[in-house]
Protein backbone atom coordinates (compact mmCIF):
# COMPACT_ATOMS: atom_id res chain seq x y z
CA UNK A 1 0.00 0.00 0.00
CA UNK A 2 0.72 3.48 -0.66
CA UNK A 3 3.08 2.46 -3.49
CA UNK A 4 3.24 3.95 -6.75
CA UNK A 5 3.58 1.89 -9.91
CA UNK A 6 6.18 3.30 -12.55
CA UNK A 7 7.25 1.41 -15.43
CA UNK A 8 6.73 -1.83 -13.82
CA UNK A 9 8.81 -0.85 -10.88
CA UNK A 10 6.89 -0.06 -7.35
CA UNK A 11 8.11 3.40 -5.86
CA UNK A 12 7.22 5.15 -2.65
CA UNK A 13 7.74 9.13 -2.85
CA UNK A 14 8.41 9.92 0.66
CA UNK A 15 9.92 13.31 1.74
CA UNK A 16 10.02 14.92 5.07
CA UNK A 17 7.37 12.27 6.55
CA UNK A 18 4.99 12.77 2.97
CA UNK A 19 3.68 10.50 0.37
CA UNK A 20 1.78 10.94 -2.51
CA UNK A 21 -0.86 8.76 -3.56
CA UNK A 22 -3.40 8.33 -6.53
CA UNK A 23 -6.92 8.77 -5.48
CA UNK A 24 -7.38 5.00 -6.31
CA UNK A 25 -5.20 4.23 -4.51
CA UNK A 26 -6.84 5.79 -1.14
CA UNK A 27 -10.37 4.78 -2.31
CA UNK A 28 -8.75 1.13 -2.21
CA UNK A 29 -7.22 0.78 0.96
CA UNK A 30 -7.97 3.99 3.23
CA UNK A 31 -7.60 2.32 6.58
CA UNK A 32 -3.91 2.07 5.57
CA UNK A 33 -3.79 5.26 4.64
CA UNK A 34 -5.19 6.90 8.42
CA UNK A 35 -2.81 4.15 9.52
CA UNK A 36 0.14 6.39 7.93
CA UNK A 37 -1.35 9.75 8.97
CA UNK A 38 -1.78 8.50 12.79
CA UNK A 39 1.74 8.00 12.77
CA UNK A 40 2.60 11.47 11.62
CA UNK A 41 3.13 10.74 7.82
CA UNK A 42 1.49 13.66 5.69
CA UNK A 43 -0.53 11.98 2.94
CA UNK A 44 -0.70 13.87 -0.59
CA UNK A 45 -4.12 12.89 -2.50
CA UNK A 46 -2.83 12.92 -6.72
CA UNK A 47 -5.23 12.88 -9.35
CA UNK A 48 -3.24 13.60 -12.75
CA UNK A 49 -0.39 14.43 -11.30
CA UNK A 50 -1.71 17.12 -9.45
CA UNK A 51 -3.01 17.81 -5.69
CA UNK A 52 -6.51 17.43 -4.83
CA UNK A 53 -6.38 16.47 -1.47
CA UNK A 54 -3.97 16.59 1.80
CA UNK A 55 -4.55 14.48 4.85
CA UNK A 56 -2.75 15.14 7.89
CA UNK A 57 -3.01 14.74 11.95
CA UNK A 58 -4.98 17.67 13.06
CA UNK A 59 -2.62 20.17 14.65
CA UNK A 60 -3.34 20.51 18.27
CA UNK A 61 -3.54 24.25 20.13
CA UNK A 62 -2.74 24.82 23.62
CA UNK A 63 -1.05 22.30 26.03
CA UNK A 64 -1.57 19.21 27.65
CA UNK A 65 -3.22 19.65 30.99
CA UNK A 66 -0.47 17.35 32.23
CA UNK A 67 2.47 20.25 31.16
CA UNK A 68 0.24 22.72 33.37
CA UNK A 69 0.28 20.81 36.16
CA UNK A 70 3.84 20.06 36.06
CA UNK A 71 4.73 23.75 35.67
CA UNK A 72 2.03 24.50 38.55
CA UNK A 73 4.13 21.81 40.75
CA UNK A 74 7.74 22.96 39.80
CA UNK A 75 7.05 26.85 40.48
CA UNK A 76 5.40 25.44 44.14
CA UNK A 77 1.85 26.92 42.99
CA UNK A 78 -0.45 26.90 45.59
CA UNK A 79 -3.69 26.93 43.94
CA UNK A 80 -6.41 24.36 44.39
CA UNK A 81 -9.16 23.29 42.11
CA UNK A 82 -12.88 23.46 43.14
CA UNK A 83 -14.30 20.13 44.18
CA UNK A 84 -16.55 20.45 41.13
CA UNK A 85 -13.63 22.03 38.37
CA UNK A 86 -13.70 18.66 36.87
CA UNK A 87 -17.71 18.67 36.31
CA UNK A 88 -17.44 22.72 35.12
CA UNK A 89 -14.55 22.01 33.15
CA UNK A 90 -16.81 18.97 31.36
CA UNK A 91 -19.68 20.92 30.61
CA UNK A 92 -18.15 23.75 28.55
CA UNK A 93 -15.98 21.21 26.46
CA UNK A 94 -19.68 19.54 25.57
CA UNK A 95 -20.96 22.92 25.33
CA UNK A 96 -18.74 23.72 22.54
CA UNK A 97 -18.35 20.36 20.34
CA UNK A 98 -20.55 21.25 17.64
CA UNK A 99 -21.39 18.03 14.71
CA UNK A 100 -19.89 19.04 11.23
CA UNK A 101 -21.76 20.04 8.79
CA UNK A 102 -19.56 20.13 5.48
CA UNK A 103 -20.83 22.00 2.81
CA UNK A 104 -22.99 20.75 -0.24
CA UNK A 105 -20.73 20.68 -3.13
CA UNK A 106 -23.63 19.65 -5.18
């Protein structure tokens, strides 16, 4: 998978953690593909030699919770969470997660 035939000869084009693939080749085996991006591999989408499609990990913002409270540790903070921050915190993150609703391209 994720293999390119050329002249009888099978080539993966890989560059700085990328491949390029034919559309066929991602309708045919796409679990292999999300395979490659969960591991950090950038996947080009090709159709007649030209980009269509890019498929990546989504880039995460802010840090990991576990960061803050090593920082909170190391600089002797003395605050203390609410017996109910972990309910609070809960109820905005389902507050916000909206379904997606891509557009019609029909």
């Amino acid at each position: 998978m994720l293999a390119r035939q050329r002249g009888g000869i099978n080539a993966i084009i890989e560059a700085m953690a990328s491949v390029r693939i034919t559309e066929a080749e991602l309708a045919r085996d796409i679990h292999a593909v999300l395979a490659k991006v969960q591991t950090g591999v950038e996947v080009i989408v090709e159709q007649d030699h030209r980009t269509v499609a890019v498929i990546r990990s989504p880039r995460r913002s802010g840090r990991p919770i576990s960061e803050i409270l090593r920082q909170a540790k190391e600089r002797n903070s003395t605050v203390t969470l609410d017996p109910d921050f972990g309910k609070d915190l809960e109820a905005v993150i389902a507050s916000h997660q909206q379904p997606w609703n891509p557009p019609s391209w029909e």
